[in-house]
Structures are given as C-alpha cells and as structure tokens.
Protein backbone atom coordinates (compact mmCIF):
# COMPACT_ATOMS: atom_id res chain seq x y z
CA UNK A 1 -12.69 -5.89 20.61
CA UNK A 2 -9.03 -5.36 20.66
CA UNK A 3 -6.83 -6.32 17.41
CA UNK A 4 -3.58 -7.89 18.09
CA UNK A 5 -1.54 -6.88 14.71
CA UNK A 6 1.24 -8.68 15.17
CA UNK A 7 -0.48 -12.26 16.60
CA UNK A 8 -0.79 -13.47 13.42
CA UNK A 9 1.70 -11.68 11.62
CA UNK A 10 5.47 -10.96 11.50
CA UNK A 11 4.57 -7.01 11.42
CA UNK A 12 1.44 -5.20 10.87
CA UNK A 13 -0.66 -5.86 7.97
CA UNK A 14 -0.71 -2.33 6.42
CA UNK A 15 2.77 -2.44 6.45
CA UNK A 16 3.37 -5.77 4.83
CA UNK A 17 0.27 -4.96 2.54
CA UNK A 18 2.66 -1.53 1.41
CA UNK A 19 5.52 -3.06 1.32
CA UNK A 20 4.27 -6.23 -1.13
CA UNK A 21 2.99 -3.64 -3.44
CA UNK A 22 6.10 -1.19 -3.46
CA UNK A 23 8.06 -4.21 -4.33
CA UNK A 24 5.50 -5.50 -6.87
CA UNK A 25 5.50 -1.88 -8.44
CA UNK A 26 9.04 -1.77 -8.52
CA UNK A 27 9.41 -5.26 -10.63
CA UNK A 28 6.70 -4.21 -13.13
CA UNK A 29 7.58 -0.43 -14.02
CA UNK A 30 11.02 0.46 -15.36
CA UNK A 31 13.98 1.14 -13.12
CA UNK A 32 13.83 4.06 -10.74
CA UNK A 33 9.73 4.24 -11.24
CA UNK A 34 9.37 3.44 -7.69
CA UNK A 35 11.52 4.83 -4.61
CA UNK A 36 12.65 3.80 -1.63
CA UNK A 37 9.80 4.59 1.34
CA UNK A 38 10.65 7.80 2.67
CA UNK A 39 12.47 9.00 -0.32
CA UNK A 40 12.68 12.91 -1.13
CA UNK A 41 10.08 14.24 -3.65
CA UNK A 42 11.48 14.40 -7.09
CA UNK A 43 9.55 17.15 -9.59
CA UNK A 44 6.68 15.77 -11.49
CA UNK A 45 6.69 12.88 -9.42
CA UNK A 46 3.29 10.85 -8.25
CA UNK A 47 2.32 9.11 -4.87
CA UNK A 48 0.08 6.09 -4.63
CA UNK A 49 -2.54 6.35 -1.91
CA UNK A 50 -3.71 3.15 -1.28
CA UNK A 51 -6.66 2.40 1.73
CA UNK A 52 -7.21 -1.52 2.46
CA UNK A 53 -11.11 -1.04 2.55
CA UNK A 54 -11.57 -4.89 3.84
CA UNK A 55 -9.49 -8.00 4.44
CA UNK A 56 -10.38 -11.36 5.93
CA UNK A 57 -9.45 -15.17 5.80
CA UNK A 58 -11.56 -18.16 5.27
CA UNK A 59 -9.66 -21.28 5.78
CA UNK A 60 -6.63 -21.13 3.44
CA UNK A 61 -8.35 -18.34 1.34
CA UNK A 62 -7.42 -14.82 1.68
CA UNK A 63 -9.68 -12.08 0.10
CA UNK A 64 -9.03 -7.48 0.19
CA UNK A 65 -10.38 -4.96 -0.82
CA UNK A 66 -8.49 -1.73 -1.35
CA UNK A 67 -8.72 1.63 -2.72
CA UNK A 68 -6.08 3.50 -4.77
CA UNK A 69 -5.29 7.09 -6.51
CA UNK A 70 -2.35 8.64 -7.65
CA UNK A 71 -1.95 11.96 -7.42
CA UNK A 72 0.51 15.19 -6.82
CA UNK A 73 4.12 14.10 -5.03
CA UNK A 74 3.05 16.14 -2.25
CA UNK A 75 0.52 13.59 -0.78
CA UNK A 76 -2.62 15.35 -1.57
CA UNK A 77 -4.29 12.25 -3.36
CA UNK A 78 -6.83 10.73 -1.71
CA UNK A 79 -8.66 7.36 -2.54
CA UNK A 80 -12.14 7.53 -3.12
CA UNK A 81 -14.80 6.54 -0.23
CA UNK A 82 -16.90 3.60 -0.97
C-alpha cells in the first residue's frame, strides 16, 4: 500500500496536525508560552512530543488518537507506547 499525503490534503497530516495544536497552544497559554517552530531553546523551557497513534474518517466524522509528554527543552521526552 502506498499513502499519498498530500491527495487528500493541502500538506501532510503530521504537519497540519502540529501546526493546529501549536496554534491552539498558543491561544490558550499566556503570551510567549509557545514559540515559533524552530525557535532557539530558552533555559527551563519544555517541548511537547506529540505521536498521532491513529487517525481515520468515516463519512463526515473524523476520529485520532495521539500521544503526548512534555519534557526537557532538549527533546529528550518521549510519549509513552501504547
């Protein structure tokens, strides 16, 4: 089976999946919480690891599953296996 991400799409689902939830985040938590992608680490700062576990469509319905932890700026979180 070959997946075509961007047949259905206007760019690949993990990266509108991050995207929604970096804006999301950023709307909800006060201002400068959440940086830019890319950003340099600032000290005492966390990262969101986030794994989309499952996601699939049923008519107009959409359903996901996802994983998340926050841990050490450096990227060393990792979400838990299910």
């Amino acid at each position: 089976m070959k997946v075509e991400d961007l047949v259905h799409w206007s760019a690949p689902l993990g990266m509108l999946a991050r995207n929604t939830l970096i804006l999301d985040l950023a709307q909800r938590l006060p201002s400068g919480a959440v940086l830019p992608l890319d950003s340099a680490a600032q000290p005492g700062g966390l990262r969101a690891t986030v794994a989309i576990v499952s996601f699939g469509t049923t008519g107009n319905e959409a359903t996901m599953t996802a994983t998340y932890a926050f841990g050490p700026e450096d990227g060393t979180a990792r979400p838990p296996r299910w």
